[in-house]
Protein backbone atom coordinates (compact mmCIF):
# COMPACT_ATOMS: atom_id res chain seq x y z
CA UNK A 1 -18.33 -3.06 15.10
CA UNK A 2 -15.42 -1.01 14.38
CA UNK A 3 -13.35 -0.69 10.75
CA UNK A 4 -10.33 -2.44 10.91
CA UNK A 5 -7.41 -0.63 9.09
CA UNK A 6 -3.91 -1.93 8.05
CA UNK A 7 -1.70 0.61 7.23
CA UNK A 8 1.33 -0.58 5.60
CA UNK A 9 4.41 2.29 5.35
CA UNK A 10 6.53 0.81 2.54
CA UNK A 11 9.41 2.77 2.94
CA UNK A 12 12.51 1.30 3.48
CA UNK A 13 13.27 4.00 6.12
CA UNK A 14 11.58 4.71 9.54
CA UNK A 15 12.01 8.56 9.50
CA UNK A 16 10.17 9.44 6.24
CA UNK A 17 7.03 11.80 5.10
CA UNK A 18 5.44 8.41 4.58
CA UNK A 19 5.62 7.98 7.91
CA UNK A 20 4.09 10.66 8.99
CA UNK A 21 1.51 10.45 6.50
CA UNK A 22 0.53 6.97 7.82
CA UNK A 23 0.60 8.31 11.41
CA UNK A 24 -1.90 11.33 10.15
CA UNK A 25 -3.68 9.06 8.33
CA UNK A 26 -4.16 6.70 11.15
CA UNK A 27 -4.91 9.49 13.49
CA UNK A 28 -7.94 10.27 11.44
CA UNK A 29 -8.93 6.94 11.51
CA UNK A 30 -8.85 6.31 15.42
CA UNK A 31 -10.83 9.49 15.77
CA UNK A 32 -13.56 7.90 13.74
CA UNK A 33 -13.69 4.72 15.61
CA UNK A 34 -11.28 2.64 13.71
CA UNK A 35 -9.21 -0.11 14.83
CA UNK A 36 -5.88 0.35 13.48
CA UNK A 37 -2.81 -1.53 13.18
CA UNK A 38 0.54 -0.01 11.48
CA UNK A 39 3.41 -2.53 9.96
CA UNK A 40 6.98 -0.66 8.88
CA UNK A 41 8.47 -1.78 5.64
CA UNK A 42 11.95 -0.44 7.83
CA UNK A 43 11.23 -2.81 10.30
CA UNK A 44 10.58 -5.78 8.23
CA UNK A 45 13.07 -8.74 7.38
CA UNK A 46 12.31 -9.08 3.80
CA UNK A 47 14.56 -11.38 0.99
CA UNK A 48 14.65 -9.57 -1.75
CA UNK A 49 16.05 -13.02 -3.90
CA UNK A 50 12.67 -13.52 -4.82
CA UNK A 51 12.89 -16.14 -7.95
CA UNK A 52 9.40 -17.03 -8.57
CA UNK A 53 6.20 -19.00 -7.75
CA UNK A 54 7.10 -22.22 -9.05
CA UNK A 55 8.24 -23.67 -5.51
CA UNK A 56 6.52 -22.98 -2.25
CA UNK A 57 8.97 -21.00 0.17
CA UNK A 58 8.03 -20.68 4.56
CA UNK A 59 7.04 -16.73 4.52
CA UNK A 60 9.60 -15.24 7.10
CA UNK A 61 7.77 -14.01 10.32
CA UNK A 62 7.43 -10.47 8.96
CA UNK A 63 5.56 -11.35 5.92
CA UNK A 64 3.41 -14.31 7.77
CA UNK A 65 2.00 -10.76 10.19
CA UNK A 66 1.66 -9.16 6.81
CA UNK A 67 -0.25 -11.56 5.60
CA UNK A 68 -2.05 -11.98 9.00
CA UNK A 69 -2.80 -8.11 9.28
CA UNK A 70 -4.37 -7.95 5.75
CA UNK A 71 -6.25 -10.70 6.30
CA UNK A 72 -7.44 -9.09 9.65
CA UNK A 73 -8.21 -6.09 7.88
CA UNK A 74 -11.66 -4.38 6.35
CA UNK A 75 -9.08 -2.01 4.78
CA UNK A 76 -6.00 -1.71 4.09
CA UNK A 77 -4.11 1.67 3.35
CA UNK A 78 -0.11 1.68 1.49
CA UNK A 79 2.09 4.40 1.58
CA UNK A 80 4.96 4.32 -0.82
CA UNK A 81 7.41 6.34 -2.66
CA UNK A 82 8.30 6.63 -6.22
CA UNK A 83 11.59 5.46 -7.36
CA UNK A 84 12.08 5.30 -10.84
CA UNK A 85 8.44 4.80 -11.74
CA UNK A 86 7.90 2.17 -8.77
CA UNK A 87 7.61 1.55 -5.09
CA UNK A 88 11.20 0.31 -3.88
CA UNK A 89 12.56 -2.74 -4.86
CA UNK A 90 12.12 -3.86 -0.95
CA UNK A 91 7.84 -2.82 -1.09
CA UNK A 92 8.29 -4.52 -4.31
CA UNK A 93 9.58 -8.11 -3.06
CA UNK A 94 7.29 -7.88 0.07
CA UNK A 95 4.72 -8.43 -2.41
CA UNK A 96 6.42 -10.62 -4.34
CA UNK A 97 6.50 -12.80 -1.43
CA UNK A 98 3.05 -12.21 0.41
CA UNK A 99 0.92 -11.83 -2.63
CA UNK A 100 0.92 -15.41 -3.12
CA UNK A 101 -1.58 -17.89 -5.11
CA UNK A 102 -4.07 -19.41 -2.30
CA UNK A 103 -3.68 -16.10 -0.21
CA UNK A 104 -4.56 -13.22 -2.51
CA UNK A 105 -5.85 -14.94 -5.40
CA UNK A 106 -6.03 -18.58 -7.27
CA UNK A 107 -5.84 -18.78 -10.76
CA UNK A 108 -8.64 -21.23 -12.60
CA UNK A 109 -7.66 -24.64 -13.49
CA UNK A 110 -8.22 -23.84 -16.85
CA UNK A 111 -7.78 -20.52 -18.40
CA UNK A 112 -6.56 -17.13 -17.65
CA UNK A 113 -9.30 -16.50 -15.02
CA UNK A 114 -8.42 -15.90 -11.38
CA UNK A 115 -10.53 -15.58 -8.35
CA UNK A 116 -9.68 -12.48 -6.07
CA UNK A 117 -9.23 -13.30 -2.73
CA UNK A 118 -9.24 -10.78 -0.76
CA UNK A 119 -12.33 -9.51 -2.09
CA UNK A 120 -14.36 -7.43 0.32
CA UNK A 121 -12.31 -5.29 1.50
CA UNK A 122 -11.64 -1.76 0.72
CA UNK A 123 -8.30 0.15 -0.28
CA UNK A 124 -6.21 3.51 -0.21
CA UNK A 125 -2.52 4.35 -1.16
CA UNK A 126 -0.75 7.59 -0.74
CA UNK A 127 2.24 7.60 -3.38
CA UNK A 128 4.95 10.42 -2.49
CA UNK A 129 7.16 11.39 -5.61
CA UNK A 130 9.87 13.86 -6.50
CA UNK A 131 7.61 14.08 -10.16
CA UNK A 132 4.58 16.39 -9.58
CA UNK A 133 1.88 14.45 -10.24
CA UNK A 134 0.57 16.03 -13.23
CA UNK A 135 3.69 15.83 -14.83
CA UNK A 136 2.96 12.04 -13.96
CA UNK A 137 -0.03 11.85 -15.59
CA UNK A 138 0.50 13.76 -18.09
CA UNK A 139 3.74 12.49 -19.37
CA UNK A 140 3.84 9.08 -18.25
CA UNK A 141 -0.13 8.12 -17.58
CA UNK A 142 0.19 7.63 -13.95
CA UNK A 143 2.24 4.49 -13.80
CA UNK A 144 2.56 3.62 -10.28
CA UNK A 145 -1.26 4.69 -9.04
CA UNK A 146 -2.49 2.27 -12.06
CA UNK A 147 -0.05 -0.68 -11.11
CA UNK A 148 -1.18 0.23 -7.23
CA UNK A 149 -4.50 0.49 -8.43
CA UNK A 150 -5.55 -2.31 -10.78
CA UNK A 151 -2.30 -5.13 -10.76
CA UNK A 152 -2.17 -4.84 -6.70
CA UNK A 153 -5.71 -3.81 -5.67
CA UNK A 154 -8.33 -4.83 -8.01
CA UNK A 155 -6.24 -8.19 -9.33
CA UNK A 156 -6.52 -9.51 -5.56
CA UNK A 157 -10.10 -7.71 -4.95
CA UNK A 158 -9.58 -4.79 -2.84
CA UNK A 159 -11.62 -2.21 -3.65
CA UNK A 160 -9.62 0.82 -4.17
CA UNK A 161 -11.25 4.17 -2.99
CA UNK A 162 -8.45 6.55 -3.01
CA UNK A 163 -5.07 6.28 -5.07
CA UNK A 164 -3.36 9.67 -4.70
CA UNK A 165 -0.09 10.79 -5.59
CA UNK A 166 1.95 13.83 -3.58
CA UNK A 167 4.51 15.57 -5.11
CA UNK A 168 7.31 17.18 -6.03
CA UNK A 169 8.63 16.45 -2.31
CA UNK A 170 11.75 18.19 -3.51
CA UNK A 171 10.01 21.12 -3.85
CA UNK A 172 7.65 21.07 -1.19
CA UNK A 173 7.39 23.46 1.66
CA UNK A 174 5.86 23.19 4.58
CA UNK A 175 3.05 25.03 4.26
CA UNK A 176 2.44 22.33 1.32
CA UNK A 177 3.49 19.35 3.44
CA UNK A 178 0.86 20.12 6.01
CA UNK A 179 -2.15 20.15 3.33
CA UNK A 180 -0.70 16.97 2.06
CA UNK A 181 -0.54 15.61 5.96
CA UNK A 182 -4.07 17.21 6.46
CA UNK A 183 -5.20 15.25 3.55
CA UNK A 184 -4.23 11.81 5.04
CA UNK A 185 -5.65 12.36 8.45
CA UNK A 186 -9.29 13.49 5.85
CA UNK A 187 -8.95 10.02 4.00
CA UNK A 188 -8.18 8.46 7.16
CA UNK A 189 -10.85 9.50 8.71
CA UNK A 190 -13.57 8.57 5.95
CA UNK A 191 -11.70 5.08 5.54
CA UNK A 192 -13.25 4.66 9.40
């Protein structure tokens, strides 16, 4: 049986180098054998007025295939930039919204224990910044590949394999935009 890979591009707009970068990285995939299915933060319908999880909200169409393509999924790959030290506010409410209690994880009647339930399932993000990503680390300890990492991934039991930030953008040429577009069609192809 074939991997089955959702690759979420959660960047509010359609023409972006996390676009491509999903398209490499699904590119690698399919060579390998993978079944892959793509879902555009762009093309999404998403309310961002968000105000909490005390009262159960319908989940819009967009964010009921979300749901539906991560729970199809053996792994699921996000590609995000880095605004001010986090995806955009848009990524953001999408999993606000979809990351709910009963779907990704129930807390414990009693207690701060949770079970993760999406657990079983493997994960990779590719983070694009303007901030070199030493300058990231160094400076700031790696914010968003830590929130991606543990608060998104390992809270709800995805496995994370690769977290990676690219950057500076700004400063990118394209002689370094093609190793970083090389580098999602590799982890692409060993997510198969």
């Amino acid at each position: 049986m074939s991997k089955r890979i959702f690759i979420w591009v959660a960047h509010p707009k359609s023409n972006s180098l996390n676009t491509a970068l999903a398209a490499r990285y699904a590119k690698g995939a399919e060579a390998n054998g993978a079944e892959v299915r793509v879902m555009a933060l762009a093309d999404m319908d998403v309310d961002q007025d968000f105000d909490g999880y005390d009262k159960r909200r319908d989940l819009t169409p967009d964010l009921a295939e979300w749901q539906e393509n991560i729970r199809w999924a053996d792994h699921v790959m996000i590609v995000h930039p880095y605004w001010w030290g986090a995806m955009p506010s848009k990524a953001k409410a999408v999993l606000d919204a979809g990351l709910l209690s009963g779907f990704a994880y129930k807390y414990k009647a009693k207690g701060v224990a949770w079970d993760k339930l999406l657990t079983g399932r493997t994960g990779d993000a590719i983070i694009t910044s303007d901030t070199p990503s030493w300058i990231d680390t160094l400076i700031y300890r790696s914010p968003g590949r830590r929130v991606m990492r543990n608060q998104v991934m390992k809270f709800t039991g995805i496995k994370p394999r690769k977290v990676v930030q690219m950057g500076s953008v700004k400063l990118a040429d394209a002689t370094k935009i093609d190793r970083w577009l090389a580098q999602a069609e590799t982890m692409g192809a060993t997510a198969a």
